[in-house]
Protein backbone atom coordinates (compact mmCIF):
# COMPACT_ATOMS: atom_id res chain seq x y z
CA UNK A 1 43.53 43.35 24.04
CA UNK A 2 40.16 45.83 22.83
CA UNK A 3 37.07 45.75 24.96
CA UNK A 4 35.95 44.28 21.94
CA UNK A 5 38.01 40.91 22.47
CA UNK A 6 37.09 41.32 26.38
CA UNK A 7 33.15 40.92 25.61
CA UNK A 8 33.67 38.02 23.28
CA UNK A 9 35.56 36.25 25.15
CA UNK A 10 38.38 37.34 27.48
CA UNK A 11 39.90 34.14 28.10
CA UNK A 12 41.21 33.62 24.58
CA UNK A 13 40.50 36.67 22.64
CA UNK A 14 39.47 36.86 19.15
CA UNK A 15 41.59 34.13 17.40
CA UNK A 16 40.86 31.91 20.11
CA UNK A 17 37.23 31.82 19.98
CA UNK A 18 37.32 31.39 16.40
CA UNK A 19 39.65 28.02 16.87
CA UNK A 20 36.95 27.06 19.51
CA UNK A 21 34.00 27.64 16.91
CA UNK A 22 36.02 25.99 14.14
CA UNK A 23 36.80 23.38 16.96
CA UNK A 24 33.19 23.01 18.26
CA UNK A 25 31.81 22.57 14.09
CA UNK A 26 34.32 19.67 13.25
CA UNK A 27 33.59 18.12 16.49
CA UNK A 28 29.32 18.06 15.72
CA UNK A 29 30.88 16.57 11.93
CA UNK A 30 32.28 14.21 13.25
CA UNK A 31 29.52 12.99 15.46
CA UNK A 32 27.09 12.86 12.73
CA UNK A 33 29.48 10.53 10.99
CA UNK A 34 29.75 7.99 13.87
CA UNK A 35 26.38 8.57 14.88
CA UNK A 36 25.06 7.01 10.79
CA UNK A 37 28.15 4.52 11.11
CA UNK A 38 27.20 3.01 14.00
CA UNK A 39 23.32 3.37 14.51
CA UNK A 40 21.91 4.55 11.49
CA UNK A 41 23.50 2.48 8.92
CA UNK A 42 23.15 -0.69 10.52
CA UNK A 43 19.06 0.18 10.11
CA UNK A 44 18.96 0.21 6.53
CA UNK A 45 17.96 -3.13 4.43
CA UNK A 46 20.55 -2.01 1.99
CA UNK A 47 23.44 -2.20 4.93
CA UNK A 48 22.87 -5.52 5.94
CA UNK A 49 22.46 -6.62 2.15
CA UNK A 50 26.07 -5.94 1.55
CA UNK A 51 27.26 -8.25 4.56
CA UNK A 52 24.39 -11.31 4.01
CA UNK A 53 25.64 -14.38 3.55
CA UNK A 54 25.46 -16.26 0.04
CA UNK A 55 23.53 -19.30 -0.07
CA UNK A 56 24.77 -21.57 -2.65
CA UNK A 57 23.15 -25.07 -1.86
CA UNK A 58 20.01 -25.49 -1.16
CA UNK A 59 20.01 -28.96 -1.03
CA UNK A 60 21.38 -29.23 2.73
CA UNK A 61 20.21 -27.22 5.20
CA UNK A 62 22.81 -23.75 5.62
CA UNK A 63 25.19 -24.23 8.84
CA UNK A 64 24.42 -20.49 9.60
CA UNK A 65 22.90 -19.08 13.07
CA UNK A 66 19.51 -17.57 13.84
CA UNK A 67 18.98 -14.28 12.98
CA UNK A 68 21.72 -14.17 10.39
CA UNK A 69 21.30 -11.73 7.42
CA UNK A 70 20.74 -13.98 3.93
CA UNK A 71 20.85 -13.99 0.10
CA UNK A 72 19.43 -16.91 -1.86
CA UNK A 73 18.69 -17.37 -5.93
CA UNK A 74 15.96 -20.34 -6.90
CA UNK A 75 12.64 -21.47 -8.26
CA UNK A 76 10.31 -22.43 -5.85
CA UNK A 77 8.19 -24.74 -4.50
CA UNK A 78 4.91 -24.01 -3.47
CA UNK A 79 2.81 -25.72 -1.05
CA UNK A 80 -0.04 -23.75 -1.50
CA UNK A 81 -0.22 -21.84 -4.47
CA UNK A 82 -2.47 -18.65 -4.65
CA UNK A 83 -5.76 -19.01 -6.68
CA UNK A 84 -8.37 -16.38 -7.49
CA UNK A 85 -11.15 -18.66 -9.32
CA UNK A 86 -13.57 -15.53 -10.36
CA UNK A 87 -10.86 -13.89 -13.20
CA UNK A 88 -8.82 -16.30 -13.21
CA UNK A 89 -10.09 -19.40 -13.43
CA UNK A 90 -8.54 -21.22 -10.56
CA UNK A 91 -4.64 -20.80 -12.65
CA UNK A 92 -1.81 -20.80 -10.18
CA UNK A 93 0.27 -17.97 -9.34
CA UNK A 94 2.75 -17.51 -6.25
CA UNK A 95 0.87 -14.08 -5.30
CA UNK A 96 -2.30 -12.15 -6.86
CA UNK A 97 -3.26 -8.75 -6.76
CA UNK A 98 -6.63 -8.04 -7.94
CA UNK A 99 -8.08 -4.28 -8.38
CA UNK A 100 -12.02 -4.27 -8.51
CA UNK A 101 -13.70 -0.92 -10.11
CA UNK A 102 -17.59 -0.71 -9.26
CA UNK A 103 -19.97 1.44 -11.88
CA UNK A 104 -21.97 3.46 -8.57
CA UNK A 105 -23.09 6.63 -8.16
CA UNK A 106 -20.61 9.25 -7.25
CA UNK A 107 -20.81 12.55 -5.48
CA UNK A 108 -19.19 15.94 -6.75
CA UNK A 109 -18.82 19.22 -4.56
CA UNK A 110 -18.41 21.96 -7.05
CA UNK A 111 -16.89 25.35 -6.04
CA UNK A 112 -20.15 27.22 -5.70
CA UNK A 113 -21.55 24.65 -2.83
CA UNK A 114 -23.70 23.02 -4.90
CA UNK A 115 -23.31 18.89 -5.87
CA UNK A 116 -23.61 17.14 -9.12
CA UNK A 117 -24.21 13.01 -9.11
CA UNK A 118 -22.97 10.60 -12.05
CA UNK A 119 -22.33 7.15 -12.71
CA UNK A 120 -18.71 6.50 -12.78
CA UNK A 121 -15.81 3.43 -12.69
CA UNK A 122 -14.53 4.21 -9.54
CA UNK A 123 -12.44 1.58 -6.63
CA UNK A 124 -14.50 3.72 -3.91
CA UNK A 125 -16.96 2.35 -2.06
CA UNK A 126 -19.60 5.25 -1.72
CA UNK A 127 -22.57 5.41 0.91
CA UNK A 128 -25.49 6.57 -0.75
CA UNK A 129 -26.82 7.79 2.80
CA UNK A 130 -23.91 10.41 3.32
CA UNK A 131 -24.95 11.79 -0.10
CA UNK A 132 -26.26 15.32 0.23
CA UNK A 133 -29.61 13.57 -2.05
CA UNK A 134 -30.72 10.53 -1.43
CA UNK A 135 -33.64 10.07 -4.05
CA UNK A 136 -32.32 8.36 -7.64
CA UNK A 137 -28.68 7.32 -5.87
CA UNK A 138 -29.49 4.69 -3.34
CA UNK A 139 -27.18 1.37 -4.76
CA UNK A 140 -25.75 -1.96 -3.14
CA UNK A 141 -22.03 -1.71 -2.77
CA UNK A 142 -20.87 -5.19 -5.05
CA UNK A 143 -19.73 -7.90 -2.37
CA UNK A 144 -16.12 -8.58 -4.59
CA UNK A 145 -13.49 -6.25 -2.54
CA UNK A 146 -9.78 -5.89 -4.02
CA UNK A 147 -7.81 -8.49 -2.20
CA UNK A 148 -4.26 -9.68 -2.50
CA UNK A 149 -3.33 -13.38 -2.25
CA UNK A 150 -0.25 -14.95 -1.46
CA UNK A 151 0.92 -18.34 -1.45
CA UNK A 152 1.71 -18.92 2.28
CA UNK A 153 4.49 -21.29 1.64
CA UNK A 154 6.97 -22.43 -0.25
CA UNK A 155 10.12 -24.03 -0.49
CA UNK A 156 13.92 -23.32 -2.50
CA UNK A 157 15.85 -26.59 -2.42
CA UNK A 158 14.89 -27.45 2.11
CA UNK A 159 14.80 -23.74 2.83
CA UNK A 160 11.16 -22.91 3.66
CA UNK A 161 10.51 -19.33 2.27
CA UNK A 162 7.55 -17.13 4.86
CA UNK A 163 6.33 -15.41 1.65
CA UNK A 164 3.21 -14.31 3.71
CA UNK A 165 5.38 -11.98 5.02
CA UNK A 166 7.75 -10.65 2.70
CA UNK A 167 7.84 -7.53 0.62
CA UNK A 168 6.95 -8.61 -2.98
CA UNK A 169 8.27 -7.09 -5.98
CA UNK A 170 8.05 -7.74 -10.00
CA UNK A 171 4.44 -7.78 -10.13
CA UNK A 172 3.10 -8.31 -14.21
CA UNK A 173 -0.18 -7.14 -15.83
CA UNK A 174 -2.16 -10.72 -15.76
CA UNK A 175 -5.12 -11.25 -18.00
CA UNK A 176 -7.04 -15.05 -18.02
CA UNK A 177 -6.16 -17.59 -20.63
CA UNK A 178 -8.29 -17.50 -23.16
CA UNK A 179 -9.64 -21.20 -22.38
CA UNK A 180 -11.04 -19.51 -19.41
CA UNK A 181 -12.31 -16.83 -21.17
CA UNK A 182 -14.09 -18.29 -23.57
CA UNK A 183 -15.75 -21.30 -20.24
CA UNK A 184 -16.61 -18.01 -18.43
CA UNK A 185 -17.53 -15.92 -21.12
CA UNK A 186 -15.39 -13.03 -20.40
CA UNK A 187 -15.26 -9.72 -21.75
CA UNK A 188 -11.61 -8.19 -21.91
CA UNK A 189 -10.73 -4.21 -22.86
CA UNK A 190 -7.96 -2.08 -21.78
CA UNK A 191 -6.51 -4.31 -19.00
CA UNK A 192 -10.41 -5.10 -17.48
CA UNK A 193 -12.30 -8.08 -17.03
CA UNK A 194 -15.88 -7.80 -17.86
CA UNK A 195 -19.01 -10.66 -17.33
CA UNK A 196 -20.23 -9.84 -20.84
CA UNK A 197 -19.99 -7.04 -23.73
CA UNK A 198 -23.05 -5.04 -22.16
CA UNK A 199 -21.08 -4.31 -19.43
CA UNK A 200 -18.34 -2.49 -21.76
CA UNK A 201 -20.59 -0.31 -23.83
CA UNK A 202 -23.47 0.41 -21.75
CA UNK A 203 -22.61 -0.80 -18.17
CA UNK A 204 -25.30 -0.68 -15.57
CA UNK A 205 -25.00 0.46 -12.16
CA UNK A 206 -23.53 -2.11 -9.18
CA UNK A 207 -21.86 -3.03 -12.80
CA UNK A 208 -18.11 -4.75 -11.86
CA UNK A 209 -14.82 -4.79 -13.13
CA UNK A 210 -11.87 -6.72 -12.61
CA UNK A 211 -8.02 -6.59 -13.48
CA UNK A 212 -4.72 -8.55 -11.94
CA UNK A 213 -1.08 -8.19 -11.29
CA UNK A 214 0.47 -11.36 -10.41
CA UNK A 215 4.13 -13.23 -9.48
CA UNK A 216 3.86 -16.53 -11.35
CA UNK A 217 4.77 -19.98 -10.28
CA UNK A 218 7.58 -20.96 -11.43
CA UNK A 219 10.02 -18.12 -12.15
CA UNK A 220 13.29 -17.24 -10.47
CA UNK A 221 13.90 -15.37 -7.26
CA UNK A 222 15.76 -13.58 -5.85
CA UNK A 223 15.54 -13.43 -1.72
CA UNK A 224 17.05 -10.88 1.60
CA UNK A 225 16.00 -12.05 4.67
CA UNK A 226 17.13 -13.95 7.87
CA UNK A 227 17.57 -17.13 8.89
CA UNK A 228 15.27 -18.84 11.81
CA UNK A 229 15.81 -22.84 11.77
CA UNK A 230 15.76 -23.95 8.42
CA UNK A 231 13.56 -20.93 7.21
CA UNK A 232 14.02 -17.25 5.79
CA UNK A 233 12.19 -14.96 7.41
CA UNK A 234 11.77 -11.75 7.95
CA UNK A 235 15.57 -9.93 9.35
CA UNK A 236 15.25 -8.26 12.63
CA UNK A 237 17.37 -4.56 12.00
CA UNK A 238 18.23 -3.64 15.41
CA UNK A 239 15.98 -0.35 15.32
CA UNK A 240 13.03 -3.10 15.66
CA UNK A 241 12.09 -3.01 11.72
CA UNK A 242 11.95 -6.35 9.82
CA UNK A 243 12.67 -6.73 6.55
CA UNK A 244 12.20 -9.67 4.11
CA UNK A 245 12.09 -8.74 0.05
CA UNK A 246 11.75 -10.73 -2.46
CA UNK A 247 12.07 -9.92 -6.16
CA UNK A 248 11.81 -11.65 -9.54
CA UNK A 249 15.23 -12.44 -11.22
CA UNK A 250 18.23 -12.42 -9.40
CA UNK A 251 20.84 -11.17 -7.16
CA UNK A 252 21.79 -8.03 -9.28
CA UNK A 253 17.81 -7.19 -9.60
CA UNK A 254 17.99 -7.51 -6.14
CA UNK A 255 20.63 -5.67 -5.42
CA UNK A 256 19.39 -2.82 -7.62
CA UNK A 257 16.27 -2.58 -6.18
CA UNK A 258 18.04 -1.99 -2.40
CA UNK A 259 20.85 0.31 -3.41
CA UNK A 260 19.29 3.59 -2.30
CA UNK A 261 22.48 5.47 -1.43
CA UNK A 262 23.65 4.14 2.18
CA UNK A 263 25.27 7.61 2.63
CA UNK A 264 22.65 9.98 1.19
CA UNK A 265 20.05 7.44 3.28
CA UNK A 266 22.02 8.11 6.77
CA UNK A 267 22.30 11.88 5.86
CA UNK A 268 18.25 11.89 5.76
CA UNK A 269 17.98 10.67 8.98
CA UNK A 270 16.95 14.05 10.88
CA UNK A 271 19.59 13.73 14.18
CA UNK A 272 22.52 13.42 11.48
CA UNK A 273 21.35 15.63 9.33
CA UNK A 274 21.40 18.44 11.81
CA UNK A 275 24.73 17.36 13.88
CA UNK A 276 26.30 17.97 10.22
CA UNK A 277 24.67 21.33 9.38
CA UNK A 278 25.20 22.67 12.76
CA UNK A 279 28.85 21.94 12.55
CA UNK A 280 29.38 22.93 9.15
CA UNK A 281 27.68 26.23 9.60
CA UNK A 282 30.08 26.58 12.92
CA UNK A 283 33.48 25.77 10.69
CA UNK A 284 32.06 28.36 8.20
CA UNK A 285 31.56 30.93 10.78
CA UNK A 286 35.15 30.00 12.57
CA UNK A 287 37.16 30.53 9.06
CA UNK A 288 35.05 33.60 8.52
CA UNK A 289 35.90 35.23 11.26
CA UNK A 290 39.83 33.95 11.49
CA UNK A 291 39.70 35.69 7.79
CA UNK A 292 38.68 39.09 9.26
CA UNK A 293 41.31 39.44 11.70
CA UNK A 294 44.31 41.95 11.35
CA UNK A 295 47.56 39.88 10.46
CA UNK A 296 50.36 41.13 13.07
């Protein structure tokens, strides 16, 4: 045995430090495999959408326990629908997403320290008295404030859907009918809602503009959540998270829209990530230096 194998390790010499590495890297693999088996996967939406349970009829009330992971497919219901009478005339829509753009004053730094002012569509809400000039920019901030609505609830079959909770998804471009249009006398160009034509060509400041994304009525859904007593709610993941999505169209939209990868997901999370590096950067090192050592 050479000094050299004494100062490395004495015990088991060269070889047998290099089965310890090698021995030490698969053991750290493997932990970061059982570590996202057992506690990471089980956190991910996408997880526990792969075990829910199917609900077919809607009619009776699902024999399945509290806090069980669910799937559903329906129209619903709802028991109050959400309205935004301004834009859109009062029509009813299961959520509403309304943008508001304000013609104000705006404030520009430029590179040499010096600011420039101009009247701009912008969704900021500028105070003229943190502007750097004051005279010629002072202006009311318009009272309308982008806002989303929701229905707060509704109903598939005698399952009572918490949509005020939920994450929403296949939002669509809404503009008013044109009956409404034509009552309110609205403007419309490019997407925006406008009180009358002057406010498209030559728009004045404290001038506003409207547009809307909304989930209509009376289309079909798709729903992951839990079950609490008759309603689906938000799941409880057993990090603490909650998750409740619901999408337009149905269980394969759905399941699209949750498939991010379960392993590539649990190889993000930072405590696996490194367990798996670590060990394969030890197996590396242990076959590397099994490699270098004299045969006989």
């Amino acid at each position: 045995m050479t000094s050299e194998s004494k100062t490395l390790n004495p015990r088991f010499g060269k070889r047998g430090f290099s089965f310890f590495i090698i021995f030490l890297g698969a053991l750290l693999c493997l932990l970061g495999v059982v570590f996202a088996w057992f506690y990471v996967l089980p956190n991910l939406p996408s997880y526990q959408f792969r075990t829910a349970v199917f609900l077919t009829n809607h009619i009776e009330k699902p024999s399945v326990p509290n806090g069980t992971a669910v799937l559903l497919e329906g129209t619903p219901m709802l028991v109050q629908p959400a309205l935004d009478p301004v834009g859109l005339g009062g029509e009813r829509f299961l959520a509403i997403r309304r943008k508001v753009e304000s013609f104000l004053w705006m404030e520009h730094e430029n590179a040499d320290g010096t600011v420039t002012y101009a009247q701009e569509w912008t969704t900021e809400r500028p105070n003229w008295r943190d502007f750097k000039v004051w005279k010629g920019h002072m202006q009311s901030l318009p009272e309308m404030l982008p806002e989303e609505i929701r229905t707060r609830e509704g109903y598939i079959g005698r399952l009572r859907i918490d949509f005020e909770n939920a994450e929403l998804y296949g939002w669509r471009e809404t503009l008013p009918r044109d009956g409404w249009l034509k009552q309110a006398e609205l403007k419309i160009r490019d997407g925006w809602i406008y009180r009358n034509r002057a406010d498209i060509d030559n728009p004045k400041r404290e001038t506003v503009r409207l547009s809307y994304e909304t989930i209509p009525p009376d289309v079909p859904l798709a729903i992951f959540g839990g079950m609490e007593d008759g309603r689906i709610v938000p799941l409880s993941l057993p990090n603490g998270n909650r998750v409740l999505k619901i999408t337009v169209g149905t269980r394969n939209d759905l399941e699209r829209l949750m498939r991010t990868g379960l392993l590539v997901t649990a190889i993000a999370d930072w405590r696996v990530f490194l367990m798996v590096i670590s060990g394969l950067i030890l197996l590396t090192l242990g076959f590397c230096r099994i490699r270098k050592i004299p045969r006989g």
